[in-house]
C-alpha atoms as a PDB file:
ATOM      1  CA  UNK A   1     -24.482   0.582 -23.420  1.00  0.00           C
ATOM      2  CA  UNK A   2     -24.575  -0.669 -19.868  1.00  0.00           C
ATOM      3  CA  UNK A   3     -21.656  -0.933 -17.732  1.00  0.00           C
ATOM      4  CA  UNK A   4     -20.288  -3.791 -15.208  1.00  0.00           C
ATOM      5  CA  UNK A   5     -18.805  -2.391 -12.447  1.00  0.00           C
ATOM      6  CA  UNK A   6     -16.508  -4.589 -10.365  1.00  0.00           C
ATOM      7  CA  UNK A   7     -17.331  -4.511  -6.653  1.00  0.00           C
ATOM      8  CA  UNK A   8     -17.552  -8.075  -5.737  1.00  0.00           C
ATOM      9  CA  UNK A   9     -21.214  -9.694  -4.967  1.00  0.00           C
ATOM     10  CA  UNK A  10     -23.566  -7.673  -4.078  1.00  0.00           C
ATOM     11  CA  UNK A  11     -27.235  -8.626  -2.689  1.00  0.00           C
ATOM     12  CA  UNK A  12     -30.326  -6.715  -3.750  1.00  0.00           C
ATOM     13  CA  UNK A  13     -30.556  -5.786  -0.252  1.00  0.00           C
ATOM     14  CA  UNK A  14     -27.276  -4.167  -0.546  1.00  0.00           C
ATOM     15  CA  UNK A  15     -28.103  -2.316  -3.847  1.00  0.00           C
ATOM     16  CA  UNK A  16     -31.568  -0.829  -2.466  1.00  0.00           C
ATOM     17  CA  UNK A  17     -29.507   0.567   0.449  1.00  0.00           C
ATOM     18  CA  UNK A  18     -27.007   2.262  -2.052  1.00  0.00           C
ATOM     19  CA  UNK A  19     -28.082   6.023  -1.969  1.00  0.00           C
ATOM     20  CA  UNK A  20     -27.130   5.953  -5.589  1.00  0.00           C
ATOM     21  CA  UNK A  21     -29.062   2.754  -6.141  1.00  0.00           C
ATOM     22  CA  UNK A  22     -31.176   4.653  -9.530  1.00  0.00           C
ATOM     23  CA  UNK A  23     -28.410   4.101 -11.490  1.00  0.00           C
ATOM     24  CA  UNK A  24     -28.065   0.782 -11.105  1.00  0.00           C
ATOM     25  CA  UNK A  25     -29.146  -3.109 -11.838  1.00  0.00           C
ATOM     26  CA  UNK A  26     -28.215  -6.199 -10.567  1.00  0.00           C
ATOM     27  CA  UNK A  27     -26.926  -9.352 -13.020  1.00  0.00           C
ATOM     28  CA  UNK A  28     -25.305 -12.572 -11.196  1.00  0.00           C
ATOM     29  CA  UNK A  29     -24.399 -10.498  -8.062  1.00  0.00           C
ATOM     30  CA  UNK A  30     -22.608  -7.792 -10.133  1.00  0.00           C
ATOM     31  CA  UNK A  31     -24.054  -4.203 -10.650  1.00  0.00           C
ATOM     32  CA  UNK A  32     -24.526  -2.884 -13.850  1.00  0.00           C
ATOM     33  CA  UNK A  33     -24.753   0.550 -14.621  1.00  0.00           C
ATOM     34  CA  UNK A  34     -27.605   2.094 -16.567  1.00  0.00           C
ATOM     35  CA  UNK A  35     -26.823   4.530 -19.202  1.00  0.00           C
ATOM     36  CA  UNK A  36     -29.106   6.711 -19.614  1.00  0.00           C
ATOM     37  CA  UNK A  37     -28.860  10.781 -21.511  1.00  0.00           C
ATOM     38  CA  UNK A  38     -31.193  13.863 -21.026  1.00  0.00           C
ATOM     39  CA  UNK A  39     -33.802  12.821 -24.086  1.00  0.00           C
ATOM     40  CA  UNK A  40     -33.948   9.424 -22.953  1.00  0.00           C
ATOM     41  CA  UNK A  41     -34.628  10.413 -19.403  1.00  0.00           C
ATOM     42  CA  UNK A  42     -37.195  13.278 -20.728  1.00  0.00           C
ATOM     43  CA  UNK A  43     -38.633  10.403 -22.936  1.00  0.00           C
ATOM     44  CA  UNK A  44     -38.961   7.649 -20.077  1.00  0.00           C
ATOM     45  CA  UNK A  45     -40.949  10.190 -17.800  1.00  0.00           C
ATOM     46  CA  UNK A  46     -43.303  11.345 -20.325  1.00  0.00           C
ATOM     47  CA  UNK A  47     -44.219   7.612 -21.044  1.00  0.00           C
ATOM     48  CA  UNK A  48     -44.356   7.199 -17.276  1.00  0.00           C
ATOM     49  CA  UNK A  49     -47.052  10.360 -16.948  1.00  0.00           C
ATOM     50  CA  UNK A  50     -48.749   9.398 -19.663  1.00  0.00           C
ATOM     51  CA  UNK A  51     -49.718   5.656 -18.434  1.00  0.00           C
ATOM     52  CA  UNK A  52     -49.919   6.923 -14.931  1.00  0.00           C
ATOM     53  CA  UNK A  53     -52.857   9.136 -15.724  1.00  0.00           C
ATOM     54  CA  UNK A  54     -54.369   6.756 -17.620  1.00  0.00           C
ATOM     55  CA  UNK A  55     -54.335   3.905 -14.948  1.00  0.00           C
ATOM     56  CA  UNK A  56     -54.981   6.035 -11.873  1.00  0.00           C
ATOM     57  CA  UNK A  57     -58.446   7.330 -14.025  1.00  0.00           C
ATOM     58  CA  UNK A  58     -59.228   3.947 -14.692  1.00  0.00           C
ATOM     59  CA  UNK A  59     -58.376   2.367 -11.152  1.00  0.00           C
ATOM     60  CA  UNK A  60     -56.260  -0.203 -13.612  1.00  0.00           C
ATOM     61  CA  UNK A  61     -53.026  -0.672 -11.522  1.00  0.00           C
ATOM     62  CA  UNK A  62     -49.788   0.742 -10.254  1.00  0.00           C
ATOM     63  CA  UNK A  63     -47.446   2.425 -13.103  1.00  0.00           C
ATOM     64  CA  UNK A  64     -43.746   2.878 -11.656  1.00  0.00           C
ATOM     65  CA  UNK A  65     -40.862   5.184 -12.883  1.00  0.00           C
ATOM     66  CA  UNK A  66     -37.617   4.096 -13.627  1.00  0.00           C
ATOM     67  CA  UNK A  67     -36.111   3.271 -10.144  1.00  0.00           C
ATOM     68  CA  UNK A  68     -38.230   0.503  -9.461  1.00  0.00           C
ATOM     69  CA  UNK A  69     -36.604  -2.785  -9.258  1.00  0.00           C
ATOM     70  CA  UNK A  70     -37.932  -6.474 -10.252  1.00  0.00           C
ATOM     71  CA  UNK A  71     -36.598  -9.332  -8.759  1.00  0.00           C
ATOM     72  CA  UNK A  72     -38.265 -12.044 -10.578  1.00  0.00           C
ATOM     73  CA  UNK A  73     -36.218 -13.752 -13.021  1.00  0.00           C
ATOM     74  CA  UNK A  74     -35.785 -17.685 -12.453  1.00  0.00           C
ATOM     75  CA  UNK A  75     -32.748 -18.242 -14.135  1.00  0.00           C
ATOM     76  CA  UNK A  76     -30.965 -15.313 -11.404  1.00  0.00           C
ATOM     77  CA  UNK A  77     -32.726 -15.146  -8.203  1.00  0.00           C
ATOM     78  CA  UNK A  78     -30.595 -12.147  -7.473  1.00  0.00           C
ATOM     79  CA  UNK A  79     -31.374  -9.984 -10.673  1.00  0.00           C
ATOM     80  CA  UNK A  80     -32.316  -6.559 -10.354  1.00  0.00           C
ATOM     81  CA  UNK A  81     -34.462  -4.817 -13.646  1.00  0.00           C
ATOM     82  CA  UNK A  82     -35.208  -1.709 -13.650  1.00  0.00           C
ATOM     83  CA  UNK A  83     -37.742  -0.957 -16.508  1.00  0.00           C
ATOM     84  CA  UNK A  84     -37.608   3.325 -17.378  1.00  0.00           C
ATOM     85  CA  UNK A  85     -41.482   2.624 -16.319  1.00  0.00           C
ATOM     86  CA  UNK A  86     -43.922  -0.038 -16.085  1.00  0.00           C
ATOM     87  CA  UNK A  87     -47.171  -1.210 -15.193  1.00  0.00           C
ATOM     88  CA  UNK A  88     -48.514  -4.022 -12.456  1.00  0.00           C
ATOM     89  CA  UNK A  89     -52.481  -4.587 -12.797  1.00  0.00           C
ATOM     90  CA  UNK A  90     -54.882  -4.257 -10.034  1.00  0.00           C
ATOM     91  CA  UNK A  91     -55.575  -7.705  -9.471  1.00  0.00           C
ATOM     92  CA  UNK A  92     -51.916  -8.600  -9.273  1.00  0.00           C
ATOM     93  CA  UNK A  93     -51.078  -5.938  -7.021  1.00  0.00           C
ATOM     94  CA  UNK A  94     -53.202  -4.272  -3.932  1.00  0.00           C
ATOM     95  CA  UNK A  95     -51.294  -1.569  -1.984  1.00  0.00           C
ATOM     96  CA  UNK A  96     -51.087  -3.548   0.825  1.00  0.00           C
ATOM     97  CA  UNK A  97     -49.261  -6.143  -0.765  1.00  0.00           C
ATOM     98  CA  UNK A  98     -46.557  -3.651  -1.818  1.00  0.00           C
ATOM     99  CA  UNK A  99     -42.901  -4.343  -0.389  1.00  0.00           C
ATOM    100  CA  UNK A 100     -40.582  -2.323   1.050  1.00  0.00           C
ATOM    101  CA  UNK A 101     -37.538  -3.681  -1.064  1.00  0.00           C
ATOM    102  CA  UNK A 102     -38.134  -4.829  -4.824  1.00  0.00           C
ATOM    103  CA  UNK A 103     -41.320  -6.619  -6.709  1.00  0.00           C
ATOM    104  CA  UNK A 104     -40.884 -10.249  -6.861  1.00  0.00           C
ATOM    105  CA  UNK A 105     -43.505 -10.729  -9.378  1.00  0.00           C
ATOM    106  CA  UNK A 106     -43.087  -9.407 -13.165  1.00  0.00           C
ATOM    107  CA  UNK A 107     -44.383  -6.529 -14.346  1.00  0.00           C
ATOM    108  CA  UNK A 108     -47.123  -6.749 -16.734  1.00  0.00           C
ATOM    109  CA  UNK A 109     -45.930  -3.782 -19.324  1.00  0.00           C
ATOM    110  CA  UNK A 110     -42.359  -2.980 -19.053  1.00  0.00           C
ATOM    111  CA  UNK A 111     -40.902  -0.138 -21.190  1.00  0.00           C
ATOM    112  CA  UNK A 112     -37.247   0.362 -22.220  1.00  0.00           C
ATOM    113  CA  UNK A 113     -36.509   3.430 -23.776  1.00  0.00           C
ATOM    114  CA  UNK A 114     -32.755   3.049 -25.836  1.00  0.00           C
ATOM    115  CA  UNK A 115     -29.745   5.193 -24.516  1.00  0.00           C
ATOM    116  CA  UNK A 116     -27.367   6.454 -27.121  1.00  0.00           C
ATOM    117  CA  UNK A 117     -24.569   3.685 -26.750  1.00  0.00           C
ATOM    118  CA  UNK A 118     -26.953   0.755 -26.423  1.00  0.00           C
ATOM    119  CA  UNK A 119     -25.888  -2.058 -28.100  1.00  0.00           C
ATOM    120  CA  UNK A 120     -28.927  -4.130 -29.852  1.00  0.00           C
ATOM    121  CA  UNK A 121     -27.566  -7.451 -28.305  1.00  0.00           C
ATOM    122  CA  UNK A 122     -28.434  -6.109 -24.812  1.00  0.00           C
ATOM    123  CA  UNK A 123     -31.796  -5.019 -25.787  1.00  0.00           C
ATOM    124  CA  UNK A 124     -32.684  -8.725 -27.103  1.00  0.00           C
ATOM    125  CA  UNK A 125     -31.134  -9.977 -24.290  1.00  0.00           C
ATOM    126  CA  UNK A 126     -33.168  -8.063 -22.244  1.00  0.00           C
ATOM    127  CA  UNK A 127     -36.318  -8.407 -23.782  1.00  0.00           C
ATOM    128  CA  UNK A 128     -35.909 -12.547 -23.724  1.00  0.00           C
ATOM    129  CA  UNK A 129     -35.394 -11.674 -19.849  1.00  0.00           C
ATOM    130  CA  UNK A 130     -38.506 -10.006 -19.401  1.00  0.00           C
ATOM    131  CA  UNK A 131     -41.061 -12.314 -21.483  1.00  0.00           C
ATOM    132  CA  UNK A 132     -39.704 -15.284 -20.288  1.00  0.00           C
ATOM    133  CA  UNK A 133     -40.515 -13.712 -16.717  1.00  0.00           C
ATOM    134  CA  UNK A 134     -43.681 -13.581 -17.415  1.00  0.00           C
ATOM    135  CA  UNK A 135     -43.926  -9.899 -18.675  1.00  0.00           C
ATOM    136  CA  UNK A 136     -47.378  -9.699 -21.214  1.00  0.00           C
ATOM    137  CA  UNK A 137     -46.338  -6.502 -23.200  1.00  0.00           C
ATOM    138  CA  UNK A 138     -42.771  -4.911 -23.708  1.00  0.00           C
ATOM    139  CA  UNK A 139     -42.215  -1.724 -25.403  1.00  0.00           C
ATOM    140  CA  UNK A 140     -38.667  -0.460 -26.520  1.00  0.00           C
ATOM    141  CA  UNK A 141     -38.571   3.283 -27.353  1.00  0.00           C
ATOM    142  CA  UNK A 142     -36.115   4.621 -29.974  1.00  0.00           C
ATOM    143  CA  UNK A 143     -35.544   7.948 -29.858  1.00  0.00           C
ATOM    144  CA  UNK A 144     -33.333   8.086 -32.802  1.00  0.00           C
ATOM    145  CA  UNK A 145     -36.139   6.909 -34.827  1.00  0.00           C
ATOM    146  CA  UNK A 146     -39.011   7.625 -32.980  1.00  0.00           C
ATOM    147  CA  UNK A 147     -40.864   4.602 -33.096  1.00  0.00           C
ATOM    148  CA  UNK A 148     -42.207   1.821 -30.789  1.00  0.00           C
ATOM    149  CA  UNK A 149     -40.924  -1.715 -31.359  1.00  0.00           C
ATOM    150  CA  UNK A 150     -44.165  -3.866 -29.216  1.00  0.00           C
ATOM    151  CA  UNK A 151     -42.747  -7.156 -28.041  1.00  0.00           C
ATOM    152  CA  UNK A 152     -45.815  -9.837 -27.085  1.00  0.00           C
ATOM    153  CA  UNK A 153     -45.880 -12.544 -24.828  1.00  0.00           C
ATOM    154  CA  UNK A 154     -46.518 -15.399 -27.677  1.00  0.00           C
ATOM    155  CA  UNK A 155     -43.120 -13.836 -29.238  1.00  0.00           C
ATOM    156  CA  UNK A 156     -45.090 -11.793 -31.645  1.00  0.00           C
ATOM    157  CA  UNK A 157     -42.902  -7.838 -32.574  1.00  0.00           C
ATOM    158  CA  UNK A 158     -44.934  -5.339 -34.114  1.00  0.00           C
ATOM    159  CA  UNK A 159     -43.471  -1.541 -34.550  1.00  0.00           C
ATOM    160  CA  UNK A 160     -45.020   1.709 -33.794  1.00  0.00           C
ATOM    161  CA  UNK A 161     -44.278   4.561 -36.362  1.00  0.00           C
ATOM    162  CA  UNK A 162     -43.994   7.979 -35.416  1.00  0.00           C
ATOM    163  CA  UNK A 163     -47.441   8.667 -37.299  1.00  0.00           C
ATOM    164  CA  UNK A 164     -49.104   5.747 -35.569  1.00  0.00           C
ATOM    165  CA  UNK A 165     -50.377   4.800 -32.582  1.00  0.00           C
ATOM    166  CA  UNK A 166     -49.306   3.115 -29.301  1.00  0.00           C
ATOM    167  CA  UNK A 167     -51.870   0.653 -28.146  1.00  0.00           C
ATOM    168  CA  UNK A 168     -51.922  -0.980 -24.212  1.00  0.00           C
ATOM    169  CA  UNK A 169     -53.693  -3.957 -26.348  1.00  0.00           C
ATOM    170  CA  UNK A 170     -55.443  -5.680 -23.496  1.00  0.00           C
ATOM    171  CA  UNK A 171     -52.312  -5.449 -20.685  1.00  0.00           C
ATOM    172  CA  UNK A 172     -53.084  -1.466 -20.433  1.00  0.00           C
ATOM    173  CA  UNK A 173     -57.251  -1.954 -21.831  1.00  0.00           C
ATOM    174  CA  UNK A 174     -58.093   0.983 -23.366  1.00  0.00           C
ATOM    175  CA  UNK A 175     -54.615   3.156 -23.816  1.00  0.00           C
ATOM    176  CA  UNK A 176     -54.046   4.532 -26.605  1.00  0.00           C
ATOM    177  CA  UNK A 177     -51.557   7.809 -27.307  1.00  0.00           C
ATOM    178  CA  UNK A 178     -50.089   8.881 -31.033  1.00  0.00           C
ATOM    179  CA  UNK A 179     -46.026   7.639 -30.808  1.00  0.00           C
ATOM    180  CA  UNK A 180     -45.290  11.055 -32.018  1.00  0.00           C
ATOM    181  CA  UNK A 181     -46.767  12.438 -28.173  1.00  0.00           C
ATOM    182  CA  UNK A 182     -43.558  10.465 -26.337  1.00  0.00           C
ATOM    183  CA  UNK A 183     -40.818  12.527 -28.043  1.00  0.00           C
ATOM    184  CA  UNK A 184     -39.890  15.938 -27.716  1.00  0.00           C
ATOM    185  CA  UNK A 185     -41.685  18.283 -30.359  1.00  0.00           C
ATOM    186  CA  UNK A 186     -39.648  19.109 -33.584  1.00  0.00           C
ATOM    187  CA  UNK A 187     -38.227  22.641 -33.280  1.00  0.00           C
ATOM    188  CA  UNK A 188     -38.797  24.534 -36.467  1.00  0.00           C
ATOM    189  CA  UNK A 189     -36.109  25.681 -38.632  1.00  0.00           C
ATOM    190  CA  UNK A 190     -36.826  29.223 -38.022  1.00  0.00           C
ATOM    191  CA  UNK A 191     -36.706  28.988 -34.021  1.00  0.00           C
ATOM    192  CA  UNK A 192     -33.727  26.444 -34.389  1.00  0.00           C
ATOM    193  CA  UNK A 193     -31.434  28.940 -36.412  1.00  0.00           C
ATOM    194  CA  UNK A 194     -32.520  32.060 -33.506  1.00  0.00           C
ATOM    195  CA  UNK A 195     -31.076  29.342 -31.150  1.00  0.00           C
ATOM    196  CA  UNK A 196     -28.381  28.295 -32.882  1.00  0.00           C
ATOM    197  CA  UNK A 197     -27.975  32.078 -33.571  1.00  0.00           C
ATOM    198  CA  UNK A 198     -28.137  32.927 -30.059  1.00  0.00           C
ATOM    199  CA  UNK A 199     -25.868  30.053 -29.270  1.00  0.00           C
ATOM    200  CA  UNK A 200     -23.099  31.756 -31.324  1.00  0.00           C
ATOM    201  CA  UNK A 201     -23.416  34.861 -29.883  1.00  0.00           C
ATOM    202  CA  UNK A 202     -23.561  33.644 -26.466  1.00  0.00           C
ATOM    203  CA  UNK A 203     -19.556  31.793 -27.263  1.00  0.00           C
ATOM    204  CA  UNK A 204     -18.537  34.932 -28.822  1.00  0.00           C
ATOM    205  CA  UNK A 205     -18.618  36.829 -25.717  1.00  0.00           C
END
């Protein structure tokens, strides 16, 4: 669940000078905090690693981690995103065209990955953002579940099972990784009871 936080109207210029600025978006002038735990943090950079190898072997694009911001939406000129990573083709985007502050054009894959307390209003909310910003491919990440849910730009969803695969379709050409590969590995049950084990021993002392 995202929080508001009440400190008046504030300017993307302002939130990119916060030092904390990570943990934050921008909606109508007001920040908004993201939520975000350990597994969906772990979960966010290993989808980030992934596409980044894949793109820098390909010379596809730029693929950004989760504190890069998009300023891009129509309806707010002031809006902040920040995607947990995404990807900006080539052709959109040469490095010398690369601002100091925050992307004004959308990205062309963004990827949300859900936080514990994430209520599914925001996520449609935020997805609407996104494709009506021009974004060609959204993917939102559930660890609880572990699937994919693929939002399109015609408005088509499609999910991703944990025994499937993720396709880039033709915004990341070529990308393909089993769903199963962006989670943490299943402990088995006879490591997870020497933990838990260990655990107990650990709070008797």
């Amino acid at each position: 669940m995202t929080t508001m936080i009440e400190k008046g109207i504030v300017t993307p210029e302002e939130l990119l000078a916060m030092p904390d600025a990570v943990n934050y978006e921008l909606v109508n002038g007001q920040l908004v905090e993201r939520s975000m735990g350990t597994l969906s943090s772990w979960i966010g950079g290993e989808i980030h690693g992934q596409l980044r190898n894949f793109v820098r072997e390909h010379s596809l694009g730029w693929v950004f981690p989760a504190d890069q911001g998009y300023q891009c939406f129509a309806d707010d000129p002031m809006k902040v995103r920040k995607p947990d990573a995404s990807f900006v083709a080539a052709a959109r985007l040469s490095a010398e065209q690369m601002p100091e502050g925050y992307l004004s054009i959308a990205p062309d894959l963004a990827v949300e990955v859900l936080s514990p307390n994430e209520r599914a209003l925001e996520v449609e909310w935020k997805v609407r953002e996104y494709l009506t910003a021009g974004v060609r491919l959204v993917w939102i990440v559930n660890p609880e579940t572990r699937m994919v849910r693929v939002h399109r730009a015609d408005r088509t969803v499609a999910e991703a099972q944990e025994t499937e695969e993720l396709d880039g379709e033709d915004v990341v050409l070529g990308f393909r990784t089993p769903v199963q590969s962006l989670f943490p590995a299943k402990t088995p049950a006879r490591q997870r009871t020497q933990v838990d084990q260990l655990a107990s021993t650990s709070s008797d002392c």
